[in-house]
PDB file of N, CA and C in Angstrom:
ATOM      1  N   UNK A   1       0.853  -1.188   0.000  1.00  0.00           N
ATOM      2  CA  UNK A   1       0.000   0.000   0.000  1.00  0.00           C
ATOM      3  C   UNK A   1       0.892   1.242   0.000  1.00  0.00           C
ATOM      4  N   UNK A   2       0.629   1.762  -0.802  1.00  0.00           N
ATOM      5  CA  UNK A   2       0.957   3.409  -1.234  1.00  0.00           C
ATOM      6  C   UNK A   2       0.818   4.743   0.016  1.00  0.00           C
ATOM      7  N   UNK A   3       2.010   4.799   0.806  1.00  0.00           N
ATOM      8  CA  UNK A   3       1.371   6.114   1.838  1.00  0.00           C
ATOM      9  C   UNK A   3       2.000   7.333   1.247  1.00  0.00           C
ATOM     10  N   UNK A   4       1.664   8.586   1.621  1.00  0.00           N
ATOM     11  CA  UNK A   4       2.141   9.665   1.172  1.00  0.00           C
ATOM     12  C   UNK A   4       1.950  10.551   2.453  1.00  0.00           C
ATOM     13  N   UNK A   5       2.845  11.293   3.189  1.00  0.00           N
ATOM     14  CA  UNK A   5       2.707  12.042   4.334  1.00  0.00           C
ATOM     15  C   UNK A   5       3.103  13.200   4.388  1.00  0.00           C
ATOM     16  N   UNK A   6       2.607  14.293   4.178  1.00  0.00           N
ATOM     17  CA  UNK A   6       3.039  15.853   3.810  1.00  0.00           C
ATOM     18  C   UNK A   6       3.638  16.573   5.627  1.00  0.00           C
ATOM     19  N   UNK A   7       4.266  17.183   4.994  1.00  0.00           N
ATOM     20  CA  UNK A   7       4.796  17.765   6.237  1.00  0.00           C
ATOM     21  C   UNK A   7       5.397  19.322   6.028  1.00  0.00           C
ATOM     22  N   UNK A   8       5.533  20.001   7.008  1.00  0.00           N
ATOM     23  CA  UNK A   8       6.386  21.274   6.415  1.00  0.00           C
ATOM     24  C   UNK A   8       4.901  22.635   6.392  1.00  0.00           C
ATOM     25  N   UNK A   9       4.207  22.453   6.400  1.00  0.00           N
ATOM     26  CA  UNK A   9       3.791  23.545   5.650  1.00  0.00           C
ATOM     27  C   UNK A   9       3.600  24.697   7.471  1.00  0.00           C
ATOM     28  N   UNK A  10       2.965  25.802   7.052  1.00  0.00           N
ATOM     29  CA  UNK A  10       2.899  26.600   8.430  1.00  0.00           C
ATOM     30  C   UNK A  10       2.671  28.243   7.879  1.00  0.00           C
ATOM     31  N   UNK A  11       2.816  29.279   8.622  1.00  0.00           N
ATOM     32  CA  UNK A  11       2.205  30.583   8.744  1.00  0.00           C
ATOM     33  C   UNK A  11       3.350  31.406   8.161  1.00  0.00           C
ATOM     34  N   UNK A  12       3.747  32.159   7.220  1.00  0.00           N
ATOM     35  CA  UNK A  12       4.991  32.628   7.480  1.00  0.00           C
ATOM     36  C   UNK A  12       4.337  33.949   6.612  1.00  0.00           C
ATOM     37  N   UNK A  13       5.642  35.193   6.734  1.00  0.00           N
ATOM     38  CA  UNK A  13       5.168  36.484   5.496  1.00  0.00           C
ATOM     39  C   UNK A  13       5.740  36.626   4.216  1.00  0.00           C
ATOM     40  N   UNK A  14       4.900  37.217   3.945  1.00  0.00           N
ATOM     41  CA  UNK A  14       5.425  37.045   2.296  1.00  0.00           C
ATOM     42  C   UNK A  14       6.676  37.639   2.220  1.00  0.00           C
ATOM     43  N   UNK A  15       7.694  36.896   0.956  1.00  0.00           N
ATOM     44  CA  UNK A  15       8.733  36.849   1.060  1.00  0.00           C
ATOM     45  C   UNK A  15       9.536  35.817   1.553  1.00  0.00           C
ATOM     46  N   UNK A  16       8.532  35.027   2.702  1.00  0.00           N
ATOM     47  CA  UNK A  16       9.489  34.015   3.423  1.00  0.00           C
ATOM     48  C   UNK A  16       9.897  32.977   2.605  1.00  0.00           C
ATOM     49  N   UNK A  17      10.186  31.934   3.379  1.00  0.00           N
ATOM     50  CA  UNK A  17      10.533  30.419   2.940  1.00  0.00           C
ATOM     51  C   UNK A  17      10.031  29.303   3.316  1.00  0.00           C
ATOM     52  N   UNK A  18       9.751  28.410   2.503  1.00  0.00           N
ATOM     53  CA  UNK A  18       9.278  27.240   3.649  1.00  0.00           C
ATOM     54  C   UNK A  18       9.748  25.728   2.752  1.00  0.00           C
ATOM     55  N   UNK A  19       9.890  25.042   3.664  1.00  0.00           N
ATOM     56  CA  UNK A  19      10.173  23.358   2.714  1.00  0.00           C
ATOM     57  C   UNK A  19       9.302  22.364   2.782  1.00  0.00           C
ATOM     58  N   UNK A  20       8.184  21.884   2.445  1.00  0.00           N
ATOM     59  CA  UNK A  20       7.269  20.927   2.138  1.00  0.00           C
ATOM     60  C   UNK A  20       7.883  19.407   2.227  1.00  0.00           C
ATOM     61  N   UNK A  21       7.680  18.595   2.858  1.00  0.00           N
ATOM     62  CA  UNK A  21       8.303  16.773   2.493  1.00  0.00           C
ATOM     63  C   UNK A  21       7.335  16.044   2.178  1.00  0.00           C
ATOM     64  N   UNK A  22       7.382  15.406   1.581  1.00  0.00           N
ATOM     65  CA  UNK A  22       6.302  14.512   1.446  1.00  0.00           C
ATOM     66  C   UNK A  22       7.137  12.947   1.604  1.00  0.00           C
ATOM     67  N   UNK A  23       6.883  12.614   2.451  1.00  0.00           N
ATOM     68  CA  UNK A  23       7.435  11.230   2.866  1.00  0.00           C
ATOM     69  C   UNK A  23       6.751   9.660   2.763  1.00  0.00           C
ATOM     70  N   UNK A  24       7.764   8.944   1.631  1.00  0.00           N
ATOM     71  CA  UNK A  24       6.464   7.949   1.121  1.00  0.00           C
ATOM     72  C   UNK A  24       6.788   6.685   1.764  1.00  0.00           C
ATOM     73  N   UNK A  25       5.999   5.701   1.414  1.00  0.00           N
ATOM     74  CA  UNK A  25       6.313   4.748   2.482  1.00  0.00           C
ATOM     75  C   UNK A  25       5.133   3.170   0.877  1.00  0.00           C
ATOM     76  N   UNK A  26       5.888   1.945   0.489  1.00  0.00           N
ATOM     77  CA  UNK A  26       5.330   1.107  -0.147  1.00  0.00           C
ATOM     78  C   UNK A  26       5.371   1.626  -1.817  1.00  0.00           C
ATOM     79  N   UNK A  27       6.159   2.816  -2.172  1.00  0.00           N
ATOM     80  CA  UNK A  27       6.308   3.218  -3.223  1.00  0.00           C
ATOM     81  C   UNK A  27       7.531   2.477  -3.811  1.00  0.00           C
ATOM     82  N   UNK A  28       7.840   2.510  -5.037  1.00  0.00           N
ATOM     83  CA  UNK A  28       8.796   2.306  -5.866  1.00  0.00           C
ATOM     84  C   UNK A  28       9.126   3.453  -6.108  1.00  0.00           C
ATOM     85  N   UNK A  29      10.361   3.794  -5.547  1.00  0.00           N
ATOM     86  CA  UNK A  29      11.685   5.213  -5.528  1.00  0.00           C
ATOM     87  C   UNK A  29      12.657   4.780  -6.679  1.00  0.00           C
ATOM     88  N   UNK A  30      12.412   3.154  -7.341  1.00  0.00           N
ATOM     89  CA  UNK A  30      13.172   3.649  -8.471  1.00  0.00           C
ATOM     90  C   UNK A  30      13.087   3.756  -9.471  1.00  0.00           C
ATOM     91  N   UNK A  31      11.824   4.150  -9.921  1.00  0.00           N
ATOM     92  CA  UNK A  31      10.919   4.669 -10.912  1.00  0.00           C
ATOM     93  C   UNK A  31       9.423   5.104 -10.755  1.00  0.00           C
ATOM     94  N   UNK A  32       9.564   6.854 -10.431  1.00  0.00           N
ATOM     95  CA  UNK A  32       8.565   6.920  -9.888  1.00  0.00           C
ATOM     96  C   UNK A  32       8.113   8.583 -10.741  1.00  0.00           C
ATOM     97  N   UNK A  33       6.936   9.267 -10.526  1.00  0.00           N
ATOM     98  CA  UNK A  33       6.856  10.199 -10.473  1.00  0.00           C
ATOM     99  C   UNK A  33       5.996  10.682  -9.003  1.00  0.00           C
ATOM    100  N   UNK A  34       6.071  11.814  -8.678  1.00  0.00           N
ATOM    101  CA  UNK A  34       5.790  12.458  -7.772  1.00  0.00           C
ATOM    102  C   UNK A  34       5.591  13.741  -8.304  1.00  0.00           C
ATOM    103  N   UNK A  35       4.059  14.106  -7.794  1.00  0.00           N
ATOM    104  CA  UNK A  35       3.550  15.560  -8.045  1.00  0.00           C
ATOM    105  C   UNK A  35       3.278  16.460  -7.269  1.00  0.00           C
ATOM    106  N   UNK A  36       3.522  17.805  -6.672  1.00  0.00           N
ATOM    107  CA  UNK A  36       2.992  18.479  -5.838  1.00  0.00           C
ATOM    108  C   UNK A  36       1.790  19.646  -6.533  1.00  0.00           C
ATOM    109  N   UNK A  37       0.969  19.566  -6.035  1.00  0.00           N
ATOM    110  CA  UNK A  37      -0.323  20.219  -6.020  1.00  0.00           C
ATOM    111  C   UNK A  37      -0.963  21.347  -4.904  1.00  0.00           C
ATOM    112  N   UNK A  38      -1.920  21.717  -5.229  1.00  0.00           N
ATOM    113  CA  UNK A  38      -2.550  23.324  -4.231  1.00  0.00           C
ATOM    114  C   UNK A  38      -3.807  22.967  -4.300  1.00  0.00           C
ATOM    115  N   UNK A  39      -4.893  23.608  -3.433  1.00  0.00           N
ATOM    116  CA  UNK A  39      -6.293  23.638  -3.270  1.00  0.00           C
ATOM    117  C   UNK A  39      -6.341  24.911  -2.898  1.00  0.00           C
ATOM    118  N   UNK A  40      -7.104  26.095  -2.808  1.00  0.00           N
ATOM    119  CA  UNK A  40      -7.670  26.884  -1.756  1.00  0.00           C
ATOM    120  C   UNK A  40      -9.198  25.942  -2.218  1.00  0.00           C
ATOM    121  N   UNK A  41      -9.743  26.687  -1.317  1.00  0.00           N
ATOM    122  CA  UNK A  41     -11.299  26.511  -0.900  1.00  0.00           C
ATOM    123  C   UNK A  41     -12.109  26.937  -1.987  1.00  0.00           C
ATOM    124  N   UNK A  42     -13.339  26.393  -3.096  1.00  0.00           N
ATOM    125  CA  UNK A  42     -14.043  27.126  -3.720  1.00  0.00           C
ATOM    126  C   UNK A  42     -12.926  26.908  -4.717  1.00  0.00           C
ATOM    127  N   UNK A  43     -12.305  26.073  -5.330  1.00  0.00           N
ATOM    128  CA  UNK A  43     -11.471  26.046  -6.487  1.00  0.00           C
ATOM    129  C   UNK A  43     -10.552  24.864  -6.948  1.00  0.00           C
ATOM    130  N   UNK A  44     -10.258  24.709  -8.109  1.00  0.00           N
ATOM    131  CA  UNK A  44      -9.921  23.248  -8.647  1.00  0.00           C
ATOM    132  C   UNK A  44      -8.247  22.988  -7.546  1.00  0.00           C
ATOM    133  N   UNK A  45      -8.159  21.870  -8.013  1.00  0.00           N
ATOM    134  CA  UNK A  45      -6.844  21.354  -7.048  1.00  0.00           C
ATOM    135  C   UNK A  45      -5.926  22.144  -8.498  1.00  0.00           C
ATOM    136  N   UNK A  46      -4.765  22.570  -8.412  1.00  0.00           N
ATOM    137  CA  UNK A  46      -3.502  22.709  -9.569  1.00  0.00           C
ATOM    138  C   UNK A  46      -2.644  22.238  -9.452  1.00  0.00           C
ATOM    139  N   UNK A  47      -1.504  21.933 -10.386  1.00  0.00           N
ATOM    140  CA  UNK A  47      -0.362  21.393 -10.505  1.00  0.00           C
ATOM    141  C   UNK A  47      -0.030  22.261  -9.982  1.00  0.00           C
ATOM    142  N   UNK A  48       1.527  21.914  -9.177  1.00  0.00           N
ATOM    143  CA  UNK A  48       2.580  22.873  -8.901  1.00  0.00           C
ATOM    144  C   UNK A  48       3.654  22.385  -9.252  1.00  0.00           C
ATOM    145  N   UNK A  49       4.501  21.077  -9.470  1.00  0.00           N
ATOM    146  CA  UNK A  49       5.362  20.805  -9.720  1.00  0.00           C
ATOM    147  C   UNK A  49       5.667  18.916  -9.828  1.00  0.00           C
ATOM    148  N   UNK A  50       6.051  18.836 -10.293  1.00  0.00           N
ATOM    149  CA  UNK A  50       6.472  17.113 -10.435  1.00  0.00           C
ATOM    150  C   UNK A  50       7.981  17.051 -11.394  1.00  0.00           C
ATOM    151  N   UNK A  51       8.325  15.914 -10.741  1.00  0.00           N
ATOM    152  CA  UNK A  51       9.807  15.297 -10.543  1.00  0.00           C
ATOM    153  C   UNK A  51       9.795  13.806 -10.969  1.00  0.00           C
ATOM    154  N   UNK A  52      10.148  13.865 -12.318  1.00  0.00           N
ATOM    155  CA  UNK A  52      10.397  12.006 -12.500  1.00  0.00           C
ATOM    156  C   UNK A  52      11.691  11.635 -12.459  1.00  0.00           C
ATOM    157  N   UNK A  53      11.843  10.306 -11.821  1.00  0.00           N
ATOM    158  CA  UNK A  53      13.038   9.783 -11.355  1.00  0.00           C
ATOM    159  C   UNK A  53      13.791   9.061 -12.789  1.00  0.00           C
ATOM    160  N   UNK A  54      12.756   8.674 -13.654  1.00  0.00           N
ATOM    161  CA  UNK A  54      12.767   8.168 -15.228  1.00  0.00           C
ATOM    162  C   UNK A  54      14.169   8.986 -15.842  1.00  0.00           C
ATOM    163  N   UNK A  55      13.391  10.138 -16.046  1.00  0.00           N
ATOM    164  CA  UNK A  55      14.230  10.884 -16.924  1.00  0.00           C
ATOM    165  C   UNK A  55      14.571  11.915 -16.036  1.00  0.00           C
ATOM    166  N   UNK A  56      14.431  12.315 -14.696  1.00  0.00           N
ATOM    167  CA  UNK A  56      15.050  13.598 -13.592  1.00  0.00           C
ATOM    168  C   UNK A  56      14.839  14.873 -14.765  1.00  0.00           C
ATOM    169  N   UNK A  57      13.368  14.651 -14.870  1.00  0.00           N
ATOM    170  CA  UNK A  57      12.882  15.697 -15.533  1.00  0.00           C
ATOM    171  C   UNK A  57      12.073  16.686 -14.719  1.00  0.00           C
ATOM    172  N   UNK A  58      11.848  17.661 -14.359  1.00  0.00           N
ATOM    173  CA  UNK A  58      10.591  18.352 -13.463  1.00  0.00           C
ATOM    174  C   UNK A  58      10.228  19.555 -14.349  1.00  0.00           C
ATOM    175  N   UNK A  59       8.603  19.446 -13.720  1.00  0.00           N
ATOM    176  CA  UNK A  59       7.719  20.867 -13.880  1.00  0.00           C
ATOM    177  C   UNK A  59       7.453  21.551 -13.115  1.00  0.00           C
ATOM    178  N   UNK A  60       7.501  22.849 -13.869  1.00  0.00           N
ATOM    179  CA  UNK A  60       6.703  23.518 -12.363  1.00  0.00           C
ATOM    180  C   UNK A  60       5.176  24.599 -13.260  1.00  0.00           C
ATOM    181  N   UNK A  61       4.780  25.137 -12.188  1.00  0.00           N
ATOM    182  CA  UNK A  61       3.394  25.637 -12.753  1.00  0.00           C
ATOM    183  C   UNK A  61       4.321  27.177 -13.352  1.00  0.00           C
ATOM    184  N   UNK A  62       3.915  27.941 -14.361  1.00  0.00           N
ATOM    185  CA  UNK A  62       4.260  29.496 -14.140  1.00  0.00           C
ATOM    186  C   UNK A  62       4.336  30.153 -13.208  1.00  0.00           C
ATOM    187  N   UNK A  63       3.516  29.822 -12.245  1.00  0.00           N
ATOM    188  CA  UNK A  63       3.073  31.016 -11.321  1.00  0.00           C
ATOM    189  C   UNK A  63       4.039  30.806 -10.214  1.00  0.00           C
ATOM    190  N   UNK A  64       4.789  29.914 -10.695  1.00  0.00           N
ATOM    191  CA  UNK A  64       6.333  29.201  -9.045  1.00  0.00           C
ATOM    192  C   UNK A  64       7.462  29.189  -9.880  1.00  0.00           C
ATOM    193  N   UNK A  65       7.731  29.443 -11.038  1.00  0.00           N
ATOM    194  CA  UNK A  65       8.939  28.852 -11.389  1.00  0.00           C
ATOM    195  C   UNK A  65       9.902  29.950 -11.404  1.00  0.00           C
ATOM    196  N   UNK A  66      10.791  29.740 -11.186  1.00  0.00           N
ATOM    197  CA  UNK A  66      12.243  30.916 -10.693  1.00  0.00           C
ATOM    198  C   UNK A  66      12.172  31.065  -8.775  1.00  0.00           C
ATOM    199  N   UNK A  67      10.864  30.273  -8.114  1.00  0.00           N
ATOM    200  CA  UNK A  67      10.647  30.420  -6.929  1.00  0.00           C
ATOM    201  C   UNK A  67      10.213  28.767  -5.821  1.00  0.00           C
ATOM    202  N   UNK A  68       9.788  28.142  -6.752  1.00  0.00           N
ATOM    203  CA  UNK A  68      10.169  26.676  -6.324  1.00  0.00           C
ATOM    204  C   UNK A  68      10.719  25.969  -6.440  1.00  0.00           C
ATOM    205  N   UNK A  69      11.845  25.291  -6.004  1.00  0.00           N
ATOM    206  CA  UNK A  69      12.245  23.758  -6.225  1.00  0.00           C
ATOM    207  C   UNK A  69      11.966  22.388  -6.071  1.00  0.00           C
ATOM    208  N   UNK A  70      11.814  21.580  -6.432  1.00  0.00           N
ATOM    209  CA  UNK A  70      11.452  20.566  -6.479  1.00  0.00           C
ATOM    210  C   UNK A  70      12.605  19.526  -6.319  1.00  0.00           C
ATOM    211  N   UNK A  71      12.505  18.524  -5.116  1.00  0.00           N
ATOM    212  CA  UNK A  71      13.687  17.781  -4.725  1.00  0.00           C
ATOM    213  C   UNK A  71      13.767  16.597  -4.141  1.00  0.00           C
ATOM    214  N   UNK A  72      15.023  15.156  -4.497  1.00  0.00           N
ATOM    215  CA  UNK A  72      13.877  14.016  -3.588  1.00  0.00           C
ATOM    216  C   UNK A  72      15.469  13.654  -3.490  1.00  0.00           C
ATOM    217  N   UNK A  73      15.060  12.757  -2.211  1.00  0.00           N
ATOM    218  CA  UNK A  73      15.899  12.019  -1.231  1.00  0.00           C
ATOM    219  C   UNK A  73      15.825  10.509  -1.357  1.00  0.00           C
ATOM    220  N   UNK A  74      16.626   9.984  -2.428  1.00  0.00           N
ATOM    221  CA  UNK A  74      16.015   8.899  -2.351  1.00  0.00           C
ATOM    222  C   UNK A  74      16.641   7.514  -1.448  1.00  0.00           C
ATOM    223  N   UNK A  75      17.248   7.782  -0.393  1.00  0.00           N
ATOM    224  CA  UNK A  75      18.031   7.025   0.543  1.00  0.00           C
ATOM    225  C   UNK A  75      16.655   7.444   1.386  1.00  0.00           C
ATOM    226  N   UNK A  76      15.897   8.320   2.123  1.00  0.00           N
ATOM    227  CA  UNK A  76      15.039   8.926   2.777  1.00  0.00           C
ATOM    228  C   UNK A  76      13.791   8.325   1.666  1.00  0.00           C
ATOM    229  N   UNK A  77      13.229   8.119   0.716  1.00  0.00           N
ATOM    230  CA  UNK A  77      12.381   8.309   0.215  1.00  0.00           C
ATOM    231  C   UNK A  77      11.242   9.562   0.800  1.00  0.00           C
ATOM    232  N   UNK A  78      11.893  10.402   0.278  1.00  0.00           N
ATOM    233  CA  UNK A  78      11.061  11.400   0.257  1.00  0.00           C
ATOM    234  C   UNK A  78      11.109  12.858  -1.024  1.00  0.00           C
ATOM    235  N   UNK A  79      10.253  13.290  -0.979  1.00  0.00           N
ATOM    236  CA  UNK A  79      10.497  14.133  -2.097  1.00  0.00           C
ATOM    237  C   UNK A  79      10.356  15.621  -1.318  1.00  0.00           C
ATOM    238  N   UNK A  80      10.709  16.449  -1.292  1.00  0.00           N
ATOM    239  CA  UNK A  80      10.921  18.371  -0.461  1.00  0.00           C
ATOM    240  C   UNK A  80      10.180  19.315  -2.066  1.00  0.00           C
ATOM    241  N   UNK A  81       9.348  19.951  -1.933  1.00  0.00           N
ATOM    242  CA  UNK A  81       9.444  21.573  -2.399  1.00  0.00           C
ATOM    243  C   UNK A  81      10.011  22.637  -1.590  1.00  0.00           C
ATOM    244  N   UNK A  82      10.884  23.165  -2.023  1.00  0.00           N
ATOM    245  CA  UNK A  82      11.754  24.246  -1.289  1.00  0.00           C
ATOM    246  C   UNK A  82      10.856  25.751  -1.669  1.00  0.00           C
ATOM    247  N   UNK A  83      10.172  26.184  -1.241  1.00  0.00           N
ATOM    248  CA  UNK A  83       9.059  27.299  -1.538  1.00  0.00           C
ATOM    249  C   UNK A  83       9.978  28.784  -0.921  1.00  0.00           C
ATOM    250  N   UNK A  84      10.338  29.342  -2.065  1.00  0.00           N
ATOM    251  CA  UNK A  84      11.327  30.633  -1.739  1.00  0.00           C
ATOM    252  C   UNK A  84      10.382  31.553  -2.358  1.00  0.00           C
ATOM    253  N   UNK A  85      10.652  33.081  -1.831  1.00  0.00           N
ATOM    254  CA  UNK A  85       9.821  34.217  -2.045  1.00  0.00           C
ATOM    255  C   UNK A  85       8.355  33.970  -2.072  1.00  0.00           C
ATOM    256  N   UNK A  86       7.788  33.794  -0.600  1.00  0.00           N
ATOM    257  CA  UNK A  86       6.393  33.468  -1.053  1.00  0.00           C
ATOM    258  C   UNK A  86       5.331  34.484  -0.956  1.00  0.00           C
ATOM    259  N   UNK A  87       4.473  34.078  -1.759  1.00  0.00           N
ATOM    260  CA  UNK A  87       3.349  35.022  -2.146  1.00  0.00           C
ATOM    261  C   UNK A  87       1.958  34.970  -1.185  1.00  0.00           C
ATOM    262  N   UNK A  88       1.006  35.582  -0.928  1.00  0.00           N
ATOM    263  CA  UNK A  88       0.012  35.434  -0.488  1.00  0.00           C
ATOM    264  C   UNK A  88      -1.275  34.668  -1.328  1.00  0.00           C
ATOM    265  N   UNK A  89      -0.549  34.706  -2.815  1.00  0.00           N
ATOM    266  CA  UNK A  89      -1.123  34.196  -3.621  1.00  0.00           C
ATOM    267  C   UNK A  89      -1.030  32.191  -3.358  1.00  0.00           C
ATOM    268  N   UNK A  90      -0.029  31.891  -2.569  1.00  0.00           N
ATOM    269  CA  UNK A  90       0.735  30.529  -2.732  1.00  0.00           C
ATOM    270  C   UNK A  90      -0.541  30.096  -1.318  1.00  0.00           C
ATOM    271  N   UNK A  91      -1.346  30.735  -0.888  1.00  0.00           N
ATOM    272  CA  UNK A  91      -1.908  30.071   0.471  1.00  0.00           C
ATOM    273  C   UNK A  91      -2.730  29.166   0.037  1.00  0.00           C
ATOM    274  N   UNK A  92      -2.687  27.956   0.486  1.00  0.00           N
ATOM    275  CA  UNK A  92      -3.489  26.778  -0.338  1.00  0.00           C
ATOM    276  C   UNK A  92      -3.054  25.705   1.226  1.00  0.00           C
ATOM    277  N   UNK A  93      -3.596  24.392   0.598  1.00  0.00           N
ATOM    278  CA  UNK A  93      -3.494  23.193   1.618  1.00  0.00           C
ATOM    279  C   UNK A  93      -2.463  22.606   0.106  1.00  0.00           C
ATOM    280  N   UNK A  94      -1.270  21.760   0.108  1.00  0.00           N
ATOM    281  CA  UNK A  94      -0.519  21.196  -0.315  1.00  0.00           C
ATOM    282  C   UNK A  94      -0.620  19.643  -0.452  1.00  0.00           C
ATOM    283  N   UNK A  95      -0.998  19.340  -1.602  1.00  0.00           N
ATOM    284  CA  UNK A  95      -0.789  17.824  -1.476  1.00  0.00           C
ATOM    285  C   UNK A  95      -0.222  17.084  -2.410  1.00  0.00           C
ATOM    286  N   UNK A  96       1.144  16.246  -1.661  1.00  0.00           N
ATOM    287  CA  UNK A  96       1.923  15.326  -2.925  1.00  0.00           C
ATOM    288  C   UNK A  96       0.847  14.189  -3.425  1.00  0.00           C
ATOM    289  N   UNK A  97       1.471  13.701  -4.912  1.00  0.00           N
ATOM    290  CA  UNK A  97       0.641  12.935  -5.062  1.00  0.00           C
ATOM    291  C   UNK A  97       1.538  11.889  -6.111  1.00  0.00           C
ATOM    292  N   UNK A  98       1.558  10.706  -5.793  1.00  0.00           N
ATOM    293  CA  UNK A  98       2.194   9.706  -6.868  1.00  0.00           C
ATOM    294  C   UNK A  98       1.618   8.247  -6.947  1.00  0.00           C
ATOM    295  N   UNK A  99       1.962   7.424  -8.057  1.00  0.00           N
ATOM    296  CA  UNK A  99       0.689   5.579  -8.157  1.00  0.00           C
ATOM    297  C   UNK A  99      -0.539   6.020  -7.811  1.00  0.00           C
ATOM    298  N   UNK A 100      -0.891   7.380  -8.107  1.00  0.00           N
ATOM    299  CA  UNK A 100      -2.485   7.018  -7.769  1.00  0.00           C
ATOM    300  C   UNK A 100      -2.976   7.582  -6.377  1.00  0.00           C
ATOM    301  N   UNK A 101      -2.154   8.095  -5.716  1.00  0.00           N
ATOM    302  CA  UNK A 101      -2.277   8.006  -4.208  1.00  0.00           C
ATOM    303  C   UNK A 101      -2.190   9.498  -3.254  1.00  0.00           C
ATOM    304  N   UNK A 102      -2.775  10.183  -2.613  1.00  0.00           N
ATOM    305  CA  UNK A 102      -2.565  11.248  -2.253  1.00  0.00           C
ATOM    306  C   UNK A 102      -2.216  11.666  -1.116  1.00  0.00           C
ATOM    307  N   UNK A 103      -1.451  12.167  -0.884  1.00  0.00           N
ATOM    308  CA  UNK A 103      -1.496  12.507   0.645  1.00  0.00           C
ATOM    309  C   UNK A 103      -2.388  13.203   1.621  1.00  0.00           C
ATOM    310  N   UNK A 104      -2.293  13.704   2.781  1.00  0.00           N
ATOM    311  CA  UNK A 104      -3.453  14.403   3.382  1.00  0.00           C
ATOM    312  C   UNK A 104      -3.440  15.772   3.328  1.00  0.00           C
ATOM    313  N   UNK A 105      -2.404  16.296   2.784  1.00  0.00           N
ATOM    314  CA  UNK A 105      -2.392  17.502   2.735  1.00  0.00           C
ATOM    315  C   UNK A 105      -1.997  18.244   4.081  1.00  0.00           C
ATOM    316  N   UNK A 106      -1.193  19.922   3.582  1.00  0.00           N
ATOM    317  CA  UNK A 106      -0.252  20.668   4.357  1.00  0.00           C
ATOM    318  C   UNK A 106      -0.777  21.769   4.372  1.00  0.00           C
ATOM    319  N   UNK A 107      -1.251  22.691   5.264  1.00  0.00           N
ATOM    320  CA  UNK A 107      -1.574  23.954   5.053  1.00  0.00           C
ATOM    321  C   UNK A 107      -0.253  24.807   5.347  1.00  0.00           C
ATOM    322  N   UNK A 108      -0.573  25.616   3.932  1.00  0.00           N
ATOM    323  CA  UNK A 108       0.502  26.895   3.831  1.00  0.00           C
ATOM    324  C   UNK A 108      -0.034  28.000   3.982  1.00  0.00           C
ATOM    325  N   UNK A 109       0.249  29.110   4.832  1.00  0.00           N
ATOM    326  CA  UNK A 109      -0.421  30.426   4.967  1.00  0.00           C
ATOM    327  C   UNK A 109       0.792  31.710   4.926  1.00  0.00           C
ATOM    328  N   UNK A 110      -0.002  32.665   3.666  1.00  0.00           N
ATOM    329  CA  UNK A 110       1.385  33.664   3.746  1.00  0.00           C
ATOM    330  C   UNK A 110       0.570  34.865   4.311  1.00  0.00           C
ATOM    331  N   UNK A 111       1.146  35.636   4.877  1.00  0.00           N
ATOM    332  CA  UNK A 111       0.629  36.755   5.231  1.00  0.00           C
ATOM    333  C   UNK A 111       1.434  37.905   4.737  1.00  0.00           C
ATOM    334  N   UNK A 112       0.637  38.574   4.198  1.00  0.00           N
ATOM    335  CA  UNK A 112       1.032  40.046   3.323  1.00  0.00           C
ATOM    336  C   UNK A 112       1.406  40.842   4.245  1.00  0.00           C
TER     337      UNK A 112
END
């Protein structure tokens, strides 16, 4: 069974920083993809970024790129978004997602 466990997220001001983990557990780390995603309330879930181990290819959405990284540990199996210069726009609940499987999600809050 497929777990996915988000961690990291919290209150910070815009501008700050924060690092997201998503820590997996029954996955295959040696061929995998892993996606990170956003919700606010009243609106579709979005991509934010994904990382394949295939080709160590990643995406990110427009609205993060020059400001997120995307990063995995694979001795740790885990995968990090490194969230630099953040926006008030970025406040969402966070959830990795890979095989199908989602995690429970991270709330991120920026304050202007």
């Amino acid at each position: 069974e497929v777990q996915l466990v988000e961690s990291g997220g919290g209150l910070v001001q815009a501008g700050g920083s924060l690092r997201l983990s998503c820590q997996t557990s029954g996955y295959n780390f040696d061929d995998y993809v892993i996606g990170w995603f956003r919700q606010v309330p009243g609106k579709e879930r979005e991509g934010v970024s994904c990382f394949s181990s295939v080709n160590e290819r990643t995406y990110y959405a427009d609205s993060v790129k020059g400001r997120f990284t995307i990063s995995s540990d694979n001795a740790k199996r885990t995968v990090y978004l490194q969230m630099n210069s953040l926006e008030p726009e970025d406040t969402a609940v966070y959830y990795c997602s890979g095989g199908n499987s989602w995690g429970q999600g991270t709330q991120v809050t920026i304050s202007s």
